[in-house]
N, C-alpha and C. Protein backbone atom coordinates (compact mmCIF):
# COMPACT_ATOMS: atom_id res chain seq x y z
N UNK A 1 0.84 -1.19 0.00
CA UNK A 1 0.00 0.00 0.00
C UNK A 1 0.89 1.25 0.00
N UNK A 2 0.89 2.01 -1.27
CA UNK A 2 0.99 3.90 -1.10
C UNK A 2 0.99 4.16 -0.34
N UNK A 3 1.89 4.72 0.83
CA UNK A 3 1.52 5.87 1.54
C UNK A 3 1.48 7.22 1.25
N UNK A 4 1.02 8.24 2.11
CA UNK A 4 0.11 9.17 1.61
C UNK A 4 1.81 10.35 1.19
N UNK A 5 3.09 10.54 2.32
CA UNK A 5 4.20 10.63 1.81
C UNK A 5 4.57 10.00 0.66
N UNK A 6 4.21 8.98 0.08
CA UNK A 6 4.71 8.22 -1.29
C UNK A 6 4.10 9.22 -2.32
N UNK A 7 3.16 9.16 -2.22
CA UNK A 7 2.23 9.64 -3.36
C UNK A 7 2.58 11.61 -3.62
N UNK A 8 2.48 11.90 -2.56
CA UNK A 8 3.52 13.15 -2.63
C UNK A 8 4.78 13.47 -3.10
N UNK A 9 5.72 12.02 -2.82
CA UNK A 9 6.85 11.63 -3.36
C UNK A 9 6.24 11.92 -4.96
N UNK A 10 5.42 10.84 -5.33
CA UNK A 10 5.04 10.45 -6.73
C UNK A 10 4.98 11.69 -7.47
N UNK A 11 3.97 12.68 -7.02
CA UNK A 11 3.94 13.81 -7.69
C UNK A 11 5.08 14.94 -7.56
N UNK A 12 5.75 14.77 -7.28
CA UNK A 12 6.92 15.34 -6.95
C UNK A 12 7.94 14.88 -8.31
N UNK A 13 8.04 13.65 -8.62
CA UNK A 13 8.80 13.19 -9.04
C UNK A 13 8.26 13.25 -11.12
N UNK A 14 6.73 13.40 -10.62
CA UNK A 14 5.94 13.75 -11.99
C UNK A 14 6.39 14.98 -12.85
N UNK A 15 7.10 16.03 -12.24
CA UNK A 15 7.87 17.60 -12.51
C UNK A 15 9.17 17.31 -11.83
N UNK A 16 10.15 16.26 -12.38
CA UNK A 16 11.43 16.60 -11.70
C UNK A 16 12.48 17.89 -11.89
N UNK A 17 12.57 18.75 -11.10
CA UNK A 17 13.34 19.81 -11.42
C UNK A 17 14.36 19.68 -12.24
N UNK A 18 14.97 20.73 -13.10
CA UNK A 18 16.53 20.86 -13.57
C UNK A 18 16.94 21.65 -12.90
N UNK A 19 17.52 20.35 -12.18
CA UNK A 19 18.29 21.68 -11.30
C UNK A 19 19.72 20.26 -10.98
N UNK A 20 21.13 20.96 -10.22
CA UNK A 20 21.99 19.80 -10.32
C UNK A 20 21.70 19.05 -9.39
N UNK A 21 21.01 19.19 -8.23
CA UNK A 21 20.37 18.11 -7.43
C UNK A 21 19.14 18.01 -7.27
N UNK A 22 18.32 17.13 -8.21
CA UNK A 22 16.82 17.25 -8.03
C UNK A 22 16.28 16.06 -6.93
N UNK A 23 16.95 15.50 -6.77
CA UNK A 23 16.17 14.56 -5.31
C UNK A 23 16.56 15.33 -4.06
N UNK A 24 17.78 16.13 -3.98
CA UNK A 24 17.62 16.73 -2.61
C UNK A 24 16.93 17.95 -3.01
N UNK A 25 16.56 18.54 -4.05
CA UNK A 25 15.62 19.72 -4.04
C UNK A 25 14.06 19.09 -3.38
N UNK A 26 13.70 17.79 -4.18
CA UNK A 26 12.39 17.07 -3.92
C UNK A 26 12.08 16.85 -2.67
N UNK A 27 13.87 16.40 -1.98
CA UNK A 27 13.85 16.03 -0.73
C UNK A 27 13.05 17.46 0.25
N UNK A 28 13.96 18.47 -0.05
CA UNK A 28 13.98 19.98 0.91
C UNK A 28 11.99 19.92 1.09
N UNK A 29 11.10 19.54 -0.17
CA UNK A 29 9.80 20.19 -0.17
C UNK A 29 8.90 19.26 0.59
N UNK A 30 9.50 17.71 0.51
CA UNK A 30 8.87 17.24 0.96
C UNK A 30 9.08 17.09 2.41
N UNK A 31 10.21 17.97 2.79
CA UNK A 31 10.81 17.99 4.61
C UNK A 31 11.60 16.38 4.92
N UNK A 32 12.35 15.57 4.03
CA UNK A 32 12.66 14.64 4.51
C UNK A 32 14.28 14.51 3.85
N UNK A 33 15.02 14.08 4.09
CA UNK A 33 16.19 13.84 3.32
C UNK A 33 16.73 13.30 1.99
N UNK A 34 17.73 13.54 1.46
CA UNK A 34 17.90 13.02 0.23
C UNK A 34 18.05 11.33 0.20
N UNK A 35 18.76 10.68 0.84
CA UNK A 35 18.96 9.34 1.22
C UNK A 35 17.49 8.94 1.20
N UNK A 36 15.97 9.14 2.08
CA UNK A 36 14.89 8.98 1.90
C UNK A 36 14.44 8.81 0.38
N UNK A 37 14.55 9.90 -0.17
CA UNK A 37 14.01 9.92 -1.08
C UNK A 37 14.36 9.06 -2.54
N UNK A 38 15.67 8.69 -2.31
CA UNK A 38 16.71 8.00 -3.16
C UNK A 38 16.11 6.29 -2.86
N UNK A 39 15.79 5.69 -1.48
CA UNK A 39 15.44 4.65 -1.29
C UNK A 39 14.60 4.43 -1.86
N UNK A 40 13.11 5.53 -1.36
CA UNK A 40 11.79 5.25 -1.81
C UNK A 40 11.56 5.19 -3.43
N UNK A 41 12.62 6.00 -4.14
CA UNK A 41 12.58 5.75 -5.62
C UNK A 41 12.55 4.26 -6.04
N UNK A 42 13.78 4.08 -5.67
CA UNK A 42 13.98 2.31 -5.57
C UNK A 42 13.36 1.45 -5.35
N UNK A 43 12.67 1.83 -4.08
CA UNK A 43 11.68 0.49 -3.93
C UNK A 43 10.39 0.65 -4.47
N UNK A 44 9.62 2.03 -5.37
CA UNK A 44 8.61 2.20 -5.91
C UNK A 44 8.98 1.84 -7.37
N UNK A 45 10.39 1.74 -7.54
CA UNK A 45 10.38 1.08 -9.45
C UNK A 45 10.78 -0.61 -8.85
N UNK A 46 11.15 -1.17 -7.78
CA UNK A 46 11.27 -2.48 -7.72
C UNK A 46 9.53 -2.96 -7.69
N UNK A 47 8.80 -2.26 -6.96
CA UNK A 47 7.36 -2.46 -6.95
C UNK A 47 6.56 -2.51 -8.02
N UNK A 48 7.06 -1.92 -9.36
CA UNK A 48 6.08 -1.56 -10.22
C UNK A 48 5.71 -0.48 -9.97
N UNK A 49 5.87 0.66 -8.94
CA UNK A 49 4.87 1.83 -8.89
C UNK A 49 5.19 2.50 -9.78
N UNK A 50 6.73 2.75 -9.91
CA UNK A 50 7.70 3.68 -11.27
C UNK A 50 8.12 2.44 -11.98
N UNK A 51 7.88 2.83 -13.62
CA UNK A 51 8.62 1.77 -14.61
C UNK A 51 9.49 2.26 -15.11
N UNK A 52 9.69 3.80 -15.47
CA UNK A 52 10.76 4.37 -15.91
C UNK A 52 10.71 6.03 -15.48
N UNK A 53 12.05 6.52 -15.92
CA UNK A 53 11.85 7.81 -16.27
C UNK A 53 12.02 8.19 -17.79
N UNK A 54 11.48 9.25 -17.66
CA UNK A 54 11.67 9.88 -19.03
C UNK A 54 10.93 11.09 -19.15
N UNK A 55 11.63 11.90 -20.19
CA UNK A 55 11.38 13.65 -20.52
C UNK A 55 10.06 13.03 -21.61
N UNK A 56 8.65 14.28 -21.28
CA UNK A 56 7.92 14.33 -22.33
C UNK A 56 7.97 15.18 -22.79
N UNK A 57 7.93 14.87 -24.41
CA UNK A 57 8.15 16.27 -25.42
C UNK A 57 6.89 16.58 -25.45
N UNK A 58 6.98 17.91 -25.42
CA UNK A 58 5.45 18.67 -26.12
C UNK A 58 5.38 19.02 -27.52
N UNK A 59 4.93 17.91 -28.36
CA UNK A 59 5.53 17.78 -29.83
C UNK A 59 5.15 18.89 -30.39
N UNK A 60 4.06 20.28 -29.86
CA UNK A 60 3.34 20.82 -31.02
C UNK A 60 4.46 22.36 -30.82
N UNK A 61 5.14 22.01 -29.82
CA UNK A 61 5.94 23.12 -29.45
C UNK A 61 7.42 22.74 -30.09
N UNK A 62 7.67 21.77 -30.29
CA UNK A 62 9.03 21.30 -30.97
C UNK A 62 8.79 21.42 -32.30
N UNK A 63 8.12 21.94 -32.47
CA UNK A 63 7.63 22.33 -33.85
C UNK A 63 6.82 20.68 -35.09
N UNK A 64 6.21 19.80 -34.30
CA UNK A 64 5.36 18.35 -35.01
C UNK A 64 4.33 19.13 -34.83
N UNK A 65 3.59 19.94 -35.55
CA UNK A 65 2.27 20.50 -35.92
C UNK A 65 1.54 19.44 -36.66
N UNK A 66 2.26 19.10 -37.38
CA UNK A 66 0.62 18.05 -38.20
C UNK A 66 0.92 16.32 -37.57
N UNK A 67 -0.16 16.23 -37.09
CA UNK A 67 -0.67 14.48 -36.38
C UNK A 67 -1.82 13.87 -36.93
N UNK A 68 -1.58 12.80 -37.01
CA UNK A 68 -2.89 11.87 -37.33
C UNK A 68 -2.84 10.36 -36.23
N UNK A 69 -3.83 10.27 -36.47
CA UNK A 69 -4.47 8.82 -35.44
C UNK A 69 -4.65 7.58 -36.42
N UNK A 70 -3.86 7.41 -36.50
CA UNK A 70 -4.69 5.82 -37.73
C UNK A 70 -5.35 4.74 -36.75
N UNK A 71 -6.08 4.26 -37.38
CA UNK A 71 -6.77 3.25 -36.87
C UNK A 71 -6.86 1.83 -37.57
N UNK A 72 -6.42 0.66 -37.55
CA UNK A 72 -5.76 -0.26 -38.10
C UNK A 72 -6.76 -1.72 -38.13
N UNK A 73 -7.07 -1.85 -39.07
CA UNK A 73 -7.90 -3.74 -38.67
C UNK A 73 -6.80 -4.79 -39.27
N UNK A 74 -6.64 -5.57 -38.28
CA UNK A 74 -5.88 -6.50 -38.14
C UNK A 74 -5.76 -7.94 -37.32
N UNK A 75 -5.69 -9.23 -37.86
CA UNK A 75 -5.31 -10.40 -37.31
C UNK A 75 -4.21 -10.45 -36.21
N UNK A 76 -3.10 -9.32 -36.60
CA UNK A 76 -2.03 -9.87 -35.66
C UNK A 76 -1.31 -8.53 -35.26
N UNK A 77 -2.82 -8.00 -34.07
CA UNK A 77 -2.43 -6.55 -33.54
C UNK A 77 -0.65 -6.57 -32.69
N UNK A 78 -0.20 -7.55 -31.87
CA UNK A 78 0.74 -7.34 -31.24
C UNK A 78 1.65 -7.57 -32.43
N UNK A 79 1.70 -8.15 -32.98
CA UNK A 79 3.27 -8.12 -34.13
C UNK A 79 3.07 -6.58 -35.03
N UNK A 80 2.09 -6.55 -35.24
CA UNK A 80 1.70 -4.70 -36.21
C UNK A 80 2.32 -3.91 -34.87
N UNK A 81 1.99 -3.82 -34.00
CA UNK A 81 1.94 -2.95 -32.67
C UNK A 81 3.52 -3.39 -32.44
N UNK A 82 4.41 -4.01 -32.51
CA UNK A 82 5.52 -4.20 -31.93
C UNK A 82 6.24 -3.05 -33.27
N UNK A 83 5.95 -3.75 -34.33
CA UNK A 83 6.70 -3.27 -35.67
C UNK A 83 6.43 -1.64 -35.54
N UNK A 84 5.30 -0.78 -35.14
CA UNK A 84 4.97 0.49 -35.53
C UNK A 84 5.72 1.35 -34.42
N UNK A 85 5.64 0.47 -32.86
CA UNK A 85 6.05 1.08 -31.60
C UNK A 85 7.52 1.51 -31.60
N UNK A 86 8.65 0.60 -33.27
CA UNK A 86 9.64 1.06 -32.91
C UNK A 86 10.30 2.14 -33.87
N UNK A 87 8.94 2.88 -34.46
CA UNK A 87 9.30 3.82 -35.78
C UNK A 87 9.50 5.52 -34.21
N UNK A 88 10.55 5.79 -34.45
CA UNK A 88 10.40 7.16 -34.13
C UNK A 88 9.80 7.99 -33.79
N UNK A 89 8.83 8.48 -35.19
CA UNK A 89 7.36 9.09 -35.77
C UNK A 89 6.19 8.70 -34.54
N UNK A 90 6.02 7.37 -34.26
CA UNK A 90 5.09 7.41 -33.76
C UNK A 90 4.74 7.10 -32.10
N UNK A 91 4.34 8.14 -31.60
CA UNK A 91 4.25 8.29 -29.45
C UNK A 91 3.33 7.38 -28.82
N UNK A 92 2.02 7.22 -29.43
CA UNK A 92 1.60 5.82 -28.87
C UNK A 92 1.17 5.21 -29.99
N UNK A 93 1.11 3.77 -29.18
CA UNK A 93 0.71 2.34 -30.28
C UNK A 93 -0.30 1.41 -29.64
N UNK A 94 -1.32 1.83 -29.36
CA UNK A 94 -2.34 0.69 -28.52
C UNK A 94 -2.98 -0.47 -29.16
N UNK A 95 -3.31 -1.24 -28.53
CA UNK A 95 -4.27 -2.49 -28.58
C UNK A 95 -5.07 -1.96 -27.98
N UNK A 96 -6.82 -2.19 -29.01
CA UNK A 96 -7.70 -2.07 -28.28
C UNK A 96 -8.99 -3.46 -28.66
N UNK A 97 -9.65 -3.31 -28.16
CA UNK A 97 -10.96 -3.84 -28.06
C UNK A 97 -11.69 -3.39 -29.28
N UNK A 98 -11.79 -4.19 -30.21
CA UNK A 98 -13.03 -3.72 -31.29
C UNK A 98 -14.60 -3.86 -31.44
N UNK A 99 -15.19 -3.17 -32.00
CA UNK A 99 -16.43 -3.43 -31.78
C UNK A 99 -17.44 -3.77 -33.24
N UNK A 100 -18.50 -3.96 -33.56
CA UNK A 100 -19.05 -4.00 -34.34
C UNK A 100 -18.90 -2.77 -35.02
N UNK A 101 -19.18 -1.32 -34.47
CA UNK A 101 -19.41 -0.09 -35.01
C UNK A 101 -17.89 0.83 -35.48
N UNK A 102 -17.02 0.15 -34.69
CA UNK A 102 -15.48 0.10 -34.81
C UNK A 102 -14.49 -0.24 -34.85
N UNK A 103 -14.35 -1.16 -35.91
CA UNK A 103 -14.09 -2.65 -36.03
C UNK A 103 -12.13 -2.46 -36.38
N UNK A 104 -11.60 -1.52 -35.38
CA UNK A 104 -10.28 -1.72 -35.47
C UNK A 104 -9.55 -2.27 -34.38
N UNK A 105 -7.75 -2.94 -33.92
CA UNK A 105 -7.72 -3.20 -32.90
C UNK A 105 -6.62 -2.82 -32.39
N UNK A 106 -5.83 -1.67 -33.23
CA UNK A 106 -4.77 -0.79 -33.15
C UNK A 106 -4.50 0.38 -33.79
N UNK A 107 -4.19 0.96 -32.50
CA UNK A 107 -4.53 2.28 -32.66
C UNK A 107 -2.80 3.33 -32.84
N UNK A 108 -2.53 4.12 -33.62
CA UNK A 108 -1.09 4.41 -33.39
C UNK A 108 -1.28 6.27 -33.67
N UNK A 109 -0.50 7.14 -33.08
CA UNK A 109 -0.54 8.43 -33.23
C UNK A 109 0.92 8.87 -34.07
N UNK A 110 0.92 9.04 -34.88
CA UNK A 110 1.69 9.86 -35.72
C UNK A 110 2.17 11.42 -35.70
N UNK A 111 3.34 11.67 -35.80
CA UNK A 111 3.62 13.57 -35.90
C UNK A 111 4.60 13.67 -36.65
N UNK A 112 4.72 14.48 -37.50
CA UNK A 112 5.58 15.21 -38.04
C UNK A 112 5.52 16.84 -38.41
N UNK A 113 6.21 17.54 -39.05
CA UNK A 113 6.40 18.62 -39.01
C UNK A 113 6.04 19.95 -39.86
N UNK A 114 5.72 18.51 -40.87
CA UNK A 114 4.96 19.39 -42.88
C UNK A 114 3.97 18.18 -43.18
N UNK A 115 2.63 18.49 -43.41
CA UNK A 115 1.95 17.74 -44.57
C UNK A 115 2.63 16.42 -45.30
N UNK A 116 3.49 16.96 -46.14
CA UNK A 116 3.97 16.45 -46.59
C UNK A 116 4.71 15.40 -45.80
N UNK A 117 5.54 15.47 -44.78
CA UNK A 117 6.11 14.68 -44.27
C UNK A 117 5.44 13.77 -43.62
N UNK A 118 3.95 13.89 -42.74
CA UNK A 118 3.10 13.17 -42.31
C UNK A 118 2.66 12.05 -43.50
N UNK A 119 2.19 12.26 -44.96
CA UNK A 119 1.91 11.68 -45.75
C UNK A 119 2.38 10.40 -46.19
N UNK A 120 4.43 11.35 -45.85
CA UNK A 120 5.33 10.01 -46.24
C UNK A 120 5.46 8.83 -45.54
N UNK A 121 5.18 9.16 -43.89
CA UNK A 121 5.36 8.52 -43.06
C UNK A 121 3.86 7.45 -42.57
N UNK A 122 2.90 8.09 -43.38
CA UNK A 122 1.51 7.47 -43.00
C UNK A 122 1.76 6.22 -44.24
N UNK A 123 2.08 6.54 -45.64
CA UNK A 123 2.53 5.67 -46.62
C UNK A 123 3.79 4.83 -45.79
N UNK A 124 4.62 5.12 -45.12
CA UNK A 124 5.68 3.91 -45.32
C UNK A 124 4.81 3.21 -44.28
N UNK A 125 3.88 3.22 -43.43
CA UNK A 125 3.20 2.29 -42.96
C UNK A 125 2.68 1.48 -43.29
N UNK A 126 1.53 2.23 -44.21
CA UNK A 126 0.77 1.04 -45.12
C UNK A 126 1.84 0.42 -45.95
N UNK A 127 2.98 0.45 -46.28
CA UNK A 127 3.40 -0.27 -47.18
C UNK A 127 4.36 -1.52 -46.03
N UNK A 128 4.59 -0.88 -44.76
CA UNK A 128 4.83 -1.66 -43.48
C UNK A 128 3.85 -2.69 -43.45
N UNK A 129 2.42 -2.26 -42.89
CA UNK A 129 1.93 -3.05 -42.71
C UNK A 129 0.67 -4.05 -44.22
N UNK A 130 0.76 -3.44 -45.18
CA UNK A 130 0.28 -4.15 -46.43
C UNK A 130 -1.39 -3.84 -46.34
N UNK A 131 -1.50 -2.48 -45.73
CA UNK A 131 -3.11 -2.34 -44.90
C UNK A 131 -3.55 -1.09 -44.90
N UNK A 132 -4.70 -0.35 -45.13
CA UNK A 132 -5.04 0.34 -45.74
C UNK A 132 -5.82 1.06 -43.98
N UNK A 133 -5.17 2.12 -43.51
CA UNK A 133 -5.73 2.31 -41.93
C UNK A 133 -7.08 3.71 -41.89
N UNK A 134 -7.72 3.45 -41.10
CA UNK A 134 -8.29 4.66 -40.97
C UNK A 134 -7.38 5.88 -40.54
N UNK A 135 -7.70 7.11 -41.02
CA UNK A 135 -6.60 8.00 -41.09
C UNK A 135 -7.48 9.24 -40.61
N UNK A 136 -7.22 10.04 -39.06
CA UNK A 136 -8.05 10.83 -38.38
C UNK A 136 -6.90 12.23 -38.43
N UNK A 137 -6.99 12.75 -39.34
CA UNK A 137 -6.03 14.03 -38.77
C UNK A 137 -6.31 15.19 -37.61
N UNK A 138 -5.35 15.71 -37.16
CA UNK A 138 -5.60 16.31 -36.06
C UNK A 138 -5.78 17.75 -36.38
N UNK A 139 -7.28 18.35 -35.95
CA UNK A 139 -7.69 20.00 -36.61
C UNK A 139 -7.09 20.91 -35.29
N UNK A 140 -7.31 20.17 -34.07
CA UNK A 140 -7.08 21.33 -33.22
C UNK A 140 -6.86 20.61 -31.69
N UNK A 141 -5.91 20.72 -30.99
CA UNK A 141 -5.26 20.56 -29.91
C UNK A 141 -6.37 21.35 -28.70
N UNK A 142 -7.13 20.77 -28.19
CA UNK A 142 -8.03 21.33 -26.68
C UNK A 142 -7.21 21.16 -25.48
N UNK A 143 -6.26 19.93 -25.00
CA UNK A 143 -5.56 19.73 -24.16
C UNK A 143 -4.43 18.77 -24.59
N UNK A 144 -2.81 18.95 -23.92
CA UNK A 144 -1.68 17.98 -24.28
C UNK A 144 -1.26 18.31 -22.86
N UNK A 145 -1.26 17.18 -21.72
CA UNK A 145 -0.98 17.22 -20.55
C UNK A 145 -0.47 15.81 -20.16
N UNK A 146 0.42 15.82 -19.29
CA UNK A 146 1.08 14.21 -18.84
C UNK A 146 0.12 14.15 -17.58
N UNK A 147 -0.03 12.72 -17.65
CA UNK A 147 -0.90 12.14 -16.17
C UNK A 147 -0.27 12.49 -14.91
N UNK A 148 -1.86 13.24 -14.37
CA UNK A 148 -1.05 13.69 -12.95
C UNK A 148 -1.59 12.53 -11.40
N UNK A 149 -1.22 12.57 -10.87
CA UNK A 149 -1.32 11.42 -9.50
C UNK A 149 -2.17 11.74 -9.09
């Protein structure tokens, strides 16, 4: 079980500072020491609570203005989904649940930087995967936020 210090930890660790010591900065806010905070890291990625770190880009600010969503029907979503997850171009690659009314079962988000370049990269797919995807382009950005605790 989380404790209620963990989870404070957690969000803490959701905005890690740049700064040259960001666990004893994390440490100073949360009133506990750096050594603390260095353990509890540890034993929340031995737990599964943390699987990794990593910087999220805010693609529309790095200048990837044009995105699309394809939507994919397919026999053999995890081998499509392994092959697409390791193109660059594209930030997520899901398996989903299909339905009668939406009969796809992978889902992948695409960005690049020109029209044109989205086009090339939506084509070397289909010619990746031999499959013709639903293709949702993106008109307008309402929210781009990382999950908060």
């Amino acid at each position: 079980m989380i404790t209620e210090k963990e989870i404070r930890l957690l969000k803490e660790l959701s905005d890690i500072p740049i700064v040259r010591a960001p666990f004893r900065e994390i440490a100073e806010r949360l009133g506990v020491n750096e050594e603390w905070v260095l353990k509890k890291v540890e034993e929340l990625m031995r737990s599964g609570a943390i699987r990794r770190f990593g910087a999220v880009l805010n693609h529309f600010r790095a200048g990837f203005s044009q995105n699309a969503l394809l939507l994919w029907r397919t026999d053999s979503p995890k081998e499509l989904g392994m092959m697409f997850a390791s193109l660059p171009w594209v930030s997520h690659c899901y398996r989903r649940n299909s339905y009668p009314q939406l009969d796809y079962q992978l889902y992948t988000m695409v960005h690049a930087r020109t029209k044109e370049e989205l086009l090339e990269r939506i084509n070397r797919m289909r010619e990746m995967a031999g499959k013709e995807p639903l293709v949702l382009l993106t008109k307008r950005c309402f929210k781009k936020s990382s999950f908060e605790v």
